[in-house]
Protein backbone atom coordinates (compact mmCIF):
# COMPACT_ATOMS: atom_id res chain seq x y z
CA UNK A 1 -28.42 4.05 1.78
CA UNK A 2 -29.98 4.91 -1.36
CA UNK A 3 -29.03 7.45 -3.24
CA UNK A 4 -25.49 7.79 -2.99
CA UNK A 5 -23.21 9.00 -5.34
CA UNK A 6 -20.05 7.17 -4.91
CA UNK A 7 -16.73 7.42 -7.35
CA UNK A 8 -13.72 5.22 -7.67
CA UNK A 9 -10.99 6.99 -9.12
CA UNK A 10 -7.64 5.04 -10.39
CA UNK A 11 -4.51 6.36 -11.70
CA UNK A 12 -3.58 4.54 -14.91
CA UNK A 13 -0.12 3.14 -14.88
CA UNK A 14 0.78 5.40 -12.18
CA UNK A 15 4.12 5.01 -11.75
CA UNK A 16 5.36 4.31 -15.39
CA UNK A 17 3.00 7.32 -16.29
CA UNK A 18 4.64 9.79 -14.38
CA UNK A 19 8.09 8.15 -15.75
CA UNK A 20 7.49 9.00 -19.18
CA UNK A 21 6.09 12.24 -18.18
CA UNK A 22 9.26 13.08 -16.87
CA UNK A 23 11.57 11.00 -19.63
CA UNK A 24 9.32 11.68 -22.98
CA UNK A 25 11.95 10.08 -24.77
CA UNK A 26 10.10 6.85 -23.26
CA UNK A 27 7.01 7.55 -24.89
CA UNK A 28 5.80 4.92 -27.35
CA UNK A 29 7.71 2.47 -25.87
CA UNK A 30 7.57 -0.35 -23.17
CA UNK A 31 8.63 0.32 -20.18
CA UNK A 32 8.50 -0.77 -16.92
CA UNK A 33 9.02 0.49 -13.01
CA UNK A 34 11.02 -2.24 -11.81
CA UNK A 35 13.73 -3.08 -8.70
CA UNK A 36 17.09 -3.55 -8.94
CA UNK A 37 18.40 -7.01 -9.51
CA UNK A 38 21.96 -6.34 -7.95
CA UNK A 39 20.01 -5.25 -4.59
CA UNK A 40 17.61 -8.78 -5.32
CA UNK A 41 14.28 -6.58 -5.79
CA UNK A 42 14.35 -7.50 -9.42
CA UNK A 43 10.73 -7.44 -10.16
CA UNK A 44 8.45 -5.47 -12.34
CA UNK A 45 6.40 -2.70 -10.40
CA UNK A 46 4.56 -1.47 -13.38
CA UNK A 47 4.34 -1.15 -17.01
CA UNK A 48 2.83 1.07 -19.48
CA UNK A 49 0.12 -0.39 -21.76
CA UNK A 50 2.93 -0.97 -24.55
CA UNK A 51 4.61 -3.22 -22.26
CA UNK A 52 1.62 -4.90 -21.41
CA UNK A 53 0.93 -6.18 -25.05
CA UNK A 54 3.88 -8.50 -24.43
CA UNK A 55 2.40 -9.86 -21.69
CA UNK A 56 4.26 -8.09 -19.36
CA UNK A 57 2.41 -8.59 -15.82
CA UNK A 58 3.50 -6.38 -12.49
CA UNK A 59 5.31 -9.15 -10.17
CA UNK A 60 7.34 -10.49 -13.07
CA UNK A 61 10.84 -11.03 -12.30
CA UNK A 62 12.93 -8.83 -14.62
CA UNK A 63 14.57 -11.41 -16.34
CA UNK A 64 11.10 -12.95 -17.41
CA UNK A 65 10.39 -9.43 -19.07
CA UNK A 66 12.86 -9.32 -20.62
CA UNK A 67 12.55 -12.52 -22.01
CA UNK A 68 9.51 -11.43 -23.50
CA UNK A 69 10.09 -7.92 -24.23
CA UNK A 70 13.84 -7.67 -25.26
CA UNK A 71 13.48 -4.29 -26.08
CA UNK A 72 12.20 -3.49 -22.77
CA UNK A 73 13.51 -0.39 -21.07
CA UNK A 74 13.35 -0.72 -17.05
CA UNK A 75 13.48 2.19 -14.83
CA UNK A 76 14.02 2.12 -11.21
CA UNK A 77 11.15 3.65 -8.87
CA UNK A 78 11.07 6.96 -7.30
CA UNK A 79 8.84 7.09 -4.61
CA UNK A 80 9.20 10.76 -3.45
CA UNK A 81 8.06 11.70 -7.38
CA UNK A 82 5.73 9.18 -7.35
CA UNK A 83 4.04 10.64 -3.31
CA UNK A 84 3.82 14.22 -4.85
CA UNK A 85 1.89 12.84 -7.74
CA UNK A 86 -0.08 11.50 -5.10
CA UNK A 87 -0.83 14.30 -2.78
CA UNK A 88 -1.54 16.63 -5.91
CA UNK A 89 -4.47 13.75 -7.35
CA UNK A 90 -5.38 13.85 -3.77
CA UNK A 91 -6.10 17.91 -3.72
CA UNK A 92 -7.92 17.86 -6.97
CA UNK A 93 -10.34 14.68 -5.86
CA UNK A 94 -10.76 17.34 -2.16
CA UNK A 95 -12.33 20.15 -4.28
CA UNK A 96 -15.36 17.92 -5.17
CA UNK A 97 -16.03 16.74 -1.73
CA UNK A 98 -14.30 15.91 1.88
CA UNK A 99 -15.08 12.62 2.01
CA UNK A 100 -12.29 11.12 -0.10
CA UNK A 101 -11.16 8.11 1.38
CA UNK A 102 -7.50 6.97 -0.34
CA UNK A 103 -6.98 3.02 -1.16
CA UNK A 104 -3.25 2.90 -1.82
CA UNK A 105 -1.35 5.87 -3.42
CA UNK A 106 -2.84 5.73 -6.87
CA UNK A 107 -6.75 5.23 -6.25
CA UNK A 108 -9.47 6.62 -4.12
CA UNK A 109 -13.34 6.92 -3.06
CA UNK A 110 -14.72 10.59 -3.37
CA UNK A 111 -18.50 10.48 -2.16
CA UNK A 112 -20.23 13.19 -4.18
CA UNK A 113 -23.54 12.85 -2.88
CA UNK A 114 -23.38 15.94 -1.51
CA UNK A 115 -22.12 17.64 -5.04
CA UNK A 116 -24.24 17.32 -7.22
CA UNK A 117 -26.30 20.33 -6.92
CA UNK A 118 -22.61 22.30 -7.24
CA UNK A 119 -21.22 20.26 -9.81
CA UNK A 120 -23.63 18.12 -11.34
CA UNK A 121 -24.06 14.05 -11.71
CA UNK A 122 -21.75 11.45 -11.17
CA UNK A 123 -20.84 11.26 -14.65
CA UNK A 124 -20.30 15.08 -14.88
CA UNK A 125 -18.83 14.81 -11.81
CA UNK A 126 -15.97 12.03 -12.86
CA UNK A 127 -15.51 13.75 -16.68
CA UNK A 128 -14.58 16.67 -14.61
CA UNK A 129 -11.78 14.69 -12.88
CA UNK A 130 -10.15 12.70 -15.68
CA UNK A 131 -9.97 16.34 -17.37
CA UNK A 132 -8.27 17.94 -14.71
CA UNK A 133 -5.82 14.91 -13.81
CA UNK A 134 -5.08 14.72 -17.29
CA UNK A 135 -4.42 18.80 -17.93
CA UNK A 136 -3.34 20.01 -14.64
CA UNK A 137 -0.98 16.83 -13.37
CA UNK A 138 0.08 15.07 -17.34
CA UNK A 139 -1.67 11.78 -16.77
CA UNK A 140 -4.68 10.00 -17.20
CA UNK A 141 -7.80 8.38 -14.78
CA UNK A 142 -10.32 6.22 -14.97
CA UNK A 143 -13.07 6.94 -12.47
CA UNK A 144 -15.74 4.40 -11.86
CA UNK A 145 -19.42 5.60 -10.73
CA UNK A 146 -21.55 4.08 -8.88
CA UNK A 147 -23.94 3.52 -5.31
CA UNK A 148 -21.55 1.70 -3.63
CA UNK A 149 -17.74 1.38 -3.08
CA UNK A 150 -17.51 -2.21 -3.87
CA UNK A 151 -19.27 -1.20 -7.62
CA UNK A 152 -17.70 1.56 -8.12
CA UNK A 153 -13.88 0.45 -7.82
CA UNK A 154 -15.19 -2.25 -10.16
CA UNK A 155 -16.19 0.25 -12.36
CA UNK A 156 -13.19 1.62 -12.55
CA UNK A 157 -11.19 -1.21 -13.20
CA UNK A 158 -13.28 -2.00 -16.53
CA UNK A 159 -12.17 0.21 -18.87
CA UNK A 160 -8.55 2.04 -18.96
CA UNK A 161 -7.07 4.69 -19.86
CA UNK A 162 -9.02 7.80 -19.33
CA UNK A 163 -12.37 6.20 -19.06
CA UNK A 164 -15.77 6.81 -17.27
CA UNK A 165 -17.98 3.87 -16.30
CA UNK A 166 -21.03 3.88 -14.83
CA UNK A 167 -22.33 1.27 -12.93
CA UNK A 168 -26.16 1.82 -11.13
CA UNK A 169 -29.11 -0.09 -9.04
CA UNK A 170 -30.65 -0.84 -12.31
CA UNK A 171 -27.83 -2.43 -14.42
CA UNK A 172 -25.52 -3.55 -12.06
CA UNK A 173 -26.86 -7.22 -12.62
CA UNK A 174 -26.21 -7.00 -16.62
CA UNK A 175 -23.03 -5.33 -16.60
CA UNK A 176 -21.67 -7.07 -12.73
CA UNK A 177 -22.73 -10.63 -12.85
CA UNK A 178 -20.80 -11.88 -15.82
CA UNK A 179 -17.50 -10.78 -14.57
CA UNK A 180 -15.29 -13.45 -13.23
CA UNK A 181 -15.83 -13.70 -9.50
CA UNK A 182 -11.66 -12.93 -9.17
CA UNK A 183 -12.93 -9.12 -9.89
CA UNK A 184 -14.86 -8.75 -6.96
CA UNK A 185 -13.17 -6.64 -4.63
CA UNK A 186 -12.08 -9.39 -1.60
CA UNK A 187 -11.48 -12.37 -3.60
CA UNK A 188 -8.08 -13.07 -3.82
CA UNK A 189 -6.21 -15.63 -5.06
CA UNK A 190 -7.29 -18.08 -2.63
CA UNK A 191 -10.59 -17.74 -2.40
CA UNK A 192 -10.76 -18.10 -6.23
CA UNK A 193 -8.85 -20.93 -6.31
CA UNK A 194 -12.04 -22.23 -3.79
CA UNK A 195 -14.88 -20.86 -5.70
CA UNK A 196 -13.54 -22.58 -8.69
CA UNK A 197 -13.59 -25.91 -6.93
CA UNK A 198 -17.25 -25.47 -5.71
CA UNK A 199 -18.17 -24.33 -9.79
CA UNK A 200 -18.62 -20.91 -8.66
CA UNK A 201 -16.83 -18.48 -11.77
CA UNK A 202 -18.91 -15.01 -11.79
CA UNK A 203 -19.83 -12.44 -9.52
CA UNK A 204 -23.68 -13.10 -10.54
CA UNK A 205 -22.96 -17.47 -9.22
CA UNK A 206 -21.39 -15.66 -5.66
CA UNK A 207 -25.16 -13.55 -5.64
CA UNK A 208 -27.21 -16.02 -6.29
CA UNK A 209 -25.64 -18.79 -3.98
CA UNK A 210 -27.43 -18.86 -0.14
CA UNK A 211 -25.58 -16.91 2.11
CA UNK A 212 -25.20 -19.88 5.10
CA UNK A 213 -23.44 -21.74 2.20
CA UNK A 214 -20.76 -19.28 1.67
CA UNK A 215 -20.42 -18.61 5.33
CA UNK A 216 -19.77 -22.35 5.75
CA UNK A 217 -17.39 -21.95 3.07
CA UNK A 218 -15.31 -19.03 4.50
CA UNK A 219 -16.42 -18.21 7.96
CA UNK A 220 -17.97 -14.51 7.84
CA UNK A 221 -16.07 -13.37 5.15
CA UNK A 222 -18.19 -15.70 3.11
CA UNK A 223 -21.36 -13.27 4.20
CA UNK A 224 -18.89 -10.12 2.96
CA UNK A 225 -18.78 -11.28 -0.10
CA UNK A 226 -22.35 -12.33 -1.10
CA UNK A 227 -23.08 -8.70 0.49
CA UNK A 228 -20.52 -7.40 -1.94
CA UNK A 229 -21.83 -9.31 -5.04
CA UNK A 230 -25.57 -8.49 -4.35
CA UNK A 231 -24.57 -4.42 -4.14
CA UNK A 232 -25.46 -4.13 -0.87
CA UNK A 233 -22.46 -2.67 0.43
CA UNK A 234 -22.82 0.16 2.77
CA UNK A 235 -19.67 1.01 4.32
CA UNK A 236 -19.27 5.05 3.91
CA UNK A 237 -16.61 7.18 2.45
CA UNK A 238 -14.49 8.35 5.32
CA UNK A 239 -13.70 12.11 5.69
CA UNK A 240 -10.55 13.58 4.31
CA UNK A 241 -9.14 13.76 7.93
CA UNK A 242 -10.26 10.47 8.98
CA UNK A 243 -7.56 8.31 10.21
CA UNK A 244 -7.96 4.51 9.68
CA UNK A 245 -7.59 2.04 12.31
CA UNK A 246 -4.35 0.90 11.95
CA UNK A 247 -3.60 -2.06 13.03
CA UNK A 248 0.80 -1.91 12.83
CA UNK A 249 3.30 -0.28 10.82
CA UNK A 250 6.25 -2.45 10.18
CA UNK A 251 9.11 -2.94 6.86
CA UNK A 252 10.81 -5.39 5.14
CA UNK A 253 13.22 -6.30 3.00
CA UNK A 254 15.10 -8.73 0.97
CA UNK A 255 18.72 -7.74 1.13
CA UNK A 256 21.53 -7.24 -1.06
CA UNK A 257 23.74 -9.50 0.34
CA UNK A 258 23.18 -12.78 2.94
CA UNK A 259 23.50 -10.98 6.29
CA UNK A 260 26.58 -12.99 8.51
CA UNK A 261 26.31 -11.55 11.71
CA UNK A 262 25.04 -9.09 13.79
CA UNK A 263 26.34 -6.47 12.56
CA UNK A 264 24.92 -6.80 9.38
CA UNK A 265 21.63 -7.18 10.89
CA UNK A 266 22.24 -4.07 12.56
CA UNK A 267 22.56 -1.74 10.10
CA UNK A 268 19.48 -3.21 8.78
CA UNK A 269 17.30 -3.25 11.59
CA UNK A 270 18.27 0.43 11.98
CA UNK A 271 17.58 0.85 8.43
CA UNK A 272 13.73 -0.22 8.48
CA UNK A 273 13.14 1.13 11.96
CA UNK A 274 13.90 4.43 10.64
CA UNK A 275 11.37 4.23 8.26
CA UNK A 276 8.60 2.46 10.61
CA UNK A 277 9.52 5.14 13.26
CA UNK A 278 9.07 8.05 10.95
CA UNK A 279 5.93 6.46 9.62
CA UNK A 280 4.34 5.93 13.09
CA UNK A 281 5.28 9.80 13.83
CA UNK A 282 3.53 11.05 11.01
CA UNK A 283 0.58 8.87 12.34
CA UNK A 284 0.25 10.35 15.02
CA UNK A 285 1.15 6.65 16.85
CA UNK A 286 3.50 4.73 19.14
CA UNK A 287 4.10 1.15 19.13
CA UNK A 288 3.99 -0.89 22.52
CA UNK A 289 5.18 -4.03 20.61
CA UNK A 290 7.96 -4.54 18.35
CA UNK A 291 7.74 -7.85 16.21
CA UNK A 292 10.45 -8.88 13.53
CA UNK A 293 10.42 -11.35 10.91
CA UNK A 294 13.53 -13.28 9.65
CA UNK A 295 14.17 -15.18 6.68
CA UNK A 296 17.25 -17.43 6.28
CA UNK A 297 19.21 -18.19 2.40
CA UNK A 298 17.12 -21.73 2.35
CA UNK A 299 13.46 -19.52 2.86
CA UNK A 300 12.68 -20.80 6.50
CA UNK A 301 10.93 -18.22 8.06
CA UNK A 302 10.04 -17.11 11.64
CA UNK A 303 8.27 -14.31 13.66
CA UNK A 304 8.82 -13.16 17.03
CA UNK A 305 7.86 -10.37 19.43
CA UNK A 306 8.03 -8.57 22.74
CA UNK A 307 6.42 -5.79 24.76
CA UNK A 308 8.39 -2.27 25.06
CA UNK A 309 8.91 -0.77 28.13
CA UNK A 310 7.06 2.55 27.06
CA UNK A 311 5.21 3.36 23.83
CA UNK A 312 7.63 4.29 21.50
CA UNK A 313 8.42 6.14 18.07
CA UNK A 314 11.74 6.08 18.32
CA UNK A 315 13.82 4.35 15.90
CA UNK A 316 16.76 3.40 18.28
CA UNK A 317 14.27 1.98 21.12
CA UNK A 318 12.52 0.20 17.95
CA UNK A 319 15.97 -0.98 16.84
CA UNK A 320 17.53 -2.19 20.37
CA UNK A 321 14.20 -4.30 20.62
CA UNK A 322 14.69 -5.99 17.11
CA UNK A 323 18.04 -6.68 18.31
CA UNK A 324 17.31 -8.02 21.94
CA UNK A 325 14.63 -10.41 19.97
CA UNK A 326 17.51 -11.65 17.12
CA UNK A 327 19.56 -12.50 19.91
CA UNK A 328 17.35 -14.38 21.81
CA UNK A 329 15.88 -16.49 18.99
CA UNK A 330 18.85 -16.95 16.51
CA UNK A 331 21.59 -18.48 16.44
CA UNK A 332 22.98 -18.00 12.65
CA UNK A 333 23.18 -21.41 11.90
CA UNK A 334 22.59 -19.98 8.49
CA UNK A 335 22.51 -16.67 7.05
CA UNK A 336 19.58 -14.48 6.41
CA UNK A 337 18.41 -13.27 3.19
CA UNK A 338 15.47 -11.38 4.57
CA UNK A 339 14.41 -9.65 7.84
CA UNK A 340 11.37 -7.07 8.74
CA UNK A 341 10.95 -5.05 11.63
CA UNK A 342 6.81 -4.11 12.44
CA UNK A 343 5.13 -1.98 15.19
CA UNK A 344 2.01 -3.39 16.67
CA UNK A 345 -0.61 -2.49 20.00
CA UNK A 346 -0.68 0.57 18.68
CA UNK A 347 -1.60 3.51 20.45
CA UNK A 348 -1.83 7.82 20.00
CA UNK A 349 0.93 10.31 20.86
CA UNK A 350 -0.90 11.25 23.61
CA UNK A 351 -1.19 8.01 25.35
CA UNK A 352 -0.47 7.91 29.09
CA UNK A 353 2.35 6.14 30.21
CA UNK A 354 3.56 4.97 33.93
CA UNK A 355 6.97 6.15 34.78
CA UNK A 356 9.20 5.05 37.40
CA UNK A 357 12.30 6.86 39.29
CA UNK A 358 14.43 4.82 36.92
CA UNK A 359 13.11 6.23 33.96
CA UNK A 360 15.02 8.81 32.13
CA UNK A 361 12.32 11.56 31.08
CA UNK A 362 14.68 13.88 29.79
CA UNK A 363 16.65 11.80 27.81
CA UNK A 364 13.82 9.99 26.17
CA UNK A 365 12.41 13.62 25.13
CA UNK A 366 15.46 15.28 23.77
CA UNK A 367 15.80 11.28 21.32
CA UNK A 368 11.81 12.71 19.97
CA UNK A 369 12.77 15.98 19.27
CA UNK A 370 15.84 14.99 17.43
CA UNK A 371 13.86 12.23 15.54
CA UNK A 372 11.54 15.25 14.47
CA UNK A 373 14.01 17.05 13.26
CA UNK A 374 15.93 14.58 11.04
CA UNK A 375 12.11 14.40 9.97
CA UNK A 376 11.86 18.14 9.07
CA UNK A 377 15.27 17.85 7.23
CA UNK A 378 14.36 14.92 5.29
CA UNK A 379 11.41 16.62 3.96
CA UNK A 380 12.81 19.26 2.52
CA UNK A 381 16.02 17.73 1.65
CA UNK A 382 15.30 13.81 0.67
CA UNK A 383 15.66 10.90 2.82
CA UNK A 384 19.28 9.95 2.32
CA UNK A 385 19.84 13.98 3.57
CA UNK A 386 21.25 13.01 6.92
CA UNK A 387 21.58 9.29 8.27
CA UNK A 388 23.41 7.70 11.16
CA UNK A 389 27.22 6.63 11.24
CA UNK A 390 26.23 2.93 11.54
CA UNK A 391 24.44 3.01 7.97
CA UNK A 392 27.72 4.46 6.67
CA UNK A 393 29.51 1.04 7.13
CA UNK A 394 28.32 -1.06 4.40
CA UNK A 395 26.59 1.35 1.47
CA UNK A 396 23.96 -1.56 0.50
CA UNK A 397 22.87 -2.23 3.55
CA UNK A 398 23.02 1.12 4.17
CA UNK A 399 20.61 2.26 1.08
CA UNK A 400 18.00 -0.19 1.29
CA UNK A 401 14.25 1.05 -0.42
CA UNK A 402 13.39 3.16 3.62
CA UNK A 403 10.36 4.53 2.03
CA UNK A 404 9.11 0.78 1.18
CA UNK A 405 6.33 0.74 4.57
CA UNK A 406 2.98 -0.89 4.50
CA UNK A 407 0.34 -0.09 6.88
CA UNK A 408 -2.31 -2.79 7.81
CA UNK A 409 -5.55 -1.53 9.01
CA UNK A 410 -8.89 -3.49 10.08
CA UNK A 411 -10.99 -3.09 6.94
CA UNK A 412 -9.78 -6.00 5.02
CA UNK A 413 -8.27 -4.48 2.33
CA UNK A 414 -4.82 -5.70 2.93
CA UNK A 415 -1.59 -3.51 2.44
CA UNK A 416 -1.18 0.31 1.55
């Protein structure tokens, strides 16, 4: 498709940018986004660049930070901030085109082929941005430019903060190449750790290799990925109202305390279900499978589903499922330290569904409209605005991190 005009546009630091936006105090500092270690989420979720000259690296556990970064100051995340931030980058990237295609809440494609004639090149284009982001929302951008998606979100990883980077058909070979092949968008951890052992270390050795020799190497992802290296990606910029393909909505959690019994799992359950049910709502989705995960205090882990009796979106239905599979497939032998509820065989609202004479219509319609509700209220008044009875009992368990989903789709790029 020659000719395109494709941007990459990345939030630096998101969410310890908007922190010291809000705390300026902070400013000049390091600091991190990090979980609590009480609750066991003790981790680092970001860090500003002043962090990062310690060596600071997001995944961390907090105690390793601090070890080296003593004077490190942690603050805990707040996602609702951190989601307006979000929407608002969103609406400025929508006024340059309505194909803006989002890749987590921090970063997204804008194709501005269209543009150009209204707004000028690519580069004009993406200067445009980071000077908006940075006057109208306080924080900075760096926007990569390129022909394809693949080059562009590698553009825009190569320099930060505030930073255009243009990468085109001409010198993608010079400036793409000698990068480490771990850059490429698709190789993870895994397949680097298999590149490495075949002598492959750039992007430019994945190009040049024959592409039956990486498929016999990784199946057809192998064929991805010399595609990917050799900038002949094609795969368009979906539309602003384009919903992805998603694959399940599910969330998980390591807990606070070792759950003992089922009524500690309860509460949890109902905890995460709340959050996958409200998710799948605002999808537009209902879940014909419900599938939990559970992890026990010595890390054995396990998965197991079953089949609803309707499509559902309802948090109790998705709850009484988790529970009907916990008691069918443990036995507490040992406590857990982890569990995850996930909705899968997904399919829309307005999905057709059998009934029988035993099925209570009216009842499972009134449990909707007072799930949209709670919805409606926790919009405008936070989450934690109204919740049930049973989350009442124990206030950990109760207050686990609901807004924590992840949504898997079919594109292969993992988790949003």
């Amino acid at each position: 498709m020659p000719g395109r005009v494709i941007l990459h546009a990345d939030l630096n630091n998101f969410y310890a940018s908007v922190e010291m936006l809000h705390h300026p105090k902070l400013r000049g500092r390091p600091v991190a986004v990090g979980g609590s270690a009480e609750l066991r989420h003790g981790i680092i979720l970001a860090k500003n660049y002043e962090a990062k000259a310690y060596g600071i690296q997001v995944g961390h556990a907090l105690w390793q930070a601090k070890q080296k970064c003593p004077n490190l100051i942690i603050v805990p995340p707040d996602y609702d901030k951190y989601l307006r931030f979000s929407r608002l980058f969103r609406k400025i990237l929508m006024d340059y085109s309505d194909q803006v295609e989002s890749f987590g809440l921090d970063e997204s494609w804008v194709d501005v082929t269209g543009s150009k004639t209204l707004f000028g090149s690519g580069e004009a284009i993406a200067n445009e941005i980071r000077e908006r982001v940075k006057f109208e929302l306080g924080v900075t951008v760096s926007v990569g430019v390129s022909f394809n998606k693949i080059f562009s979100k590698l553009g825009s990883d190569m320099k930060k903060p505030d930073a255009t980077t243009i990468i085109t058909e001409d010198n993608f070979r010079d400036i793409v190449w000698p990068l480490p092949a771990a850059d490429l968008l698709g190789v993870g951890r895994s397949t680097q750790v298999k590149l490495l052992q075949y002598g492959v270390r750039t992007i430019g050795d994945i190009a040049r290799l024959e592409p039956k020799k990486l498929q016999s190497w990784f199946g057809k992802w192998g064929l991805f990925l010399y595609t990917y290296a050799n900038g002949q990606d094609i795969s368009p910029v979906k539309l602003t109202n384009y919903e992805l393909g998603v694959k399940s909505v599910g969330n998980s959690t390591t807990c606070p305390r070792d759950l003992e019994n089922e009524q500690d799992a309860h509460i949890v359950f109902q905890n995460l279900a709340e959050s996958v049910a409200e998710r799948l709502r605002d999808l537009g989705l209902m879940a014909k499978t419900v599938q939990i995960s559970l992890r026990t205090n010595d890390l054995a882990w396990c998965e197991r589903q079953m089949a609803l009796p309707h499509p559902s979106m309802i948090s109790s239905e998705l709850t009484n499922a988790a529970m009907l599979l916990l008691r069918k497939h443990f036995h507490w032998e040992k406590p857990l330290r982890g569990i995850g509820i996930r909705g899968t065989n997904l399919a829309p609202l307005e999905h057709f569904q059998q009934v029988t004479i035993f099925d209570d219509g009216a009842k499972r319609e009134r449990a909707e409209r007072l799930e949209y509700s709670i919805d409606n209220i926790r919009r405008r008044f936070g989450h934690y605005a109204v919740q049930r009875a049973l989350l009442t009992i124990d206030e950990n368990l109760g207050k686990l991190n609901a807004k924590a989903d992840h949504i898997i789709h079919p594109l292969g790029y993992g988790r949003l």
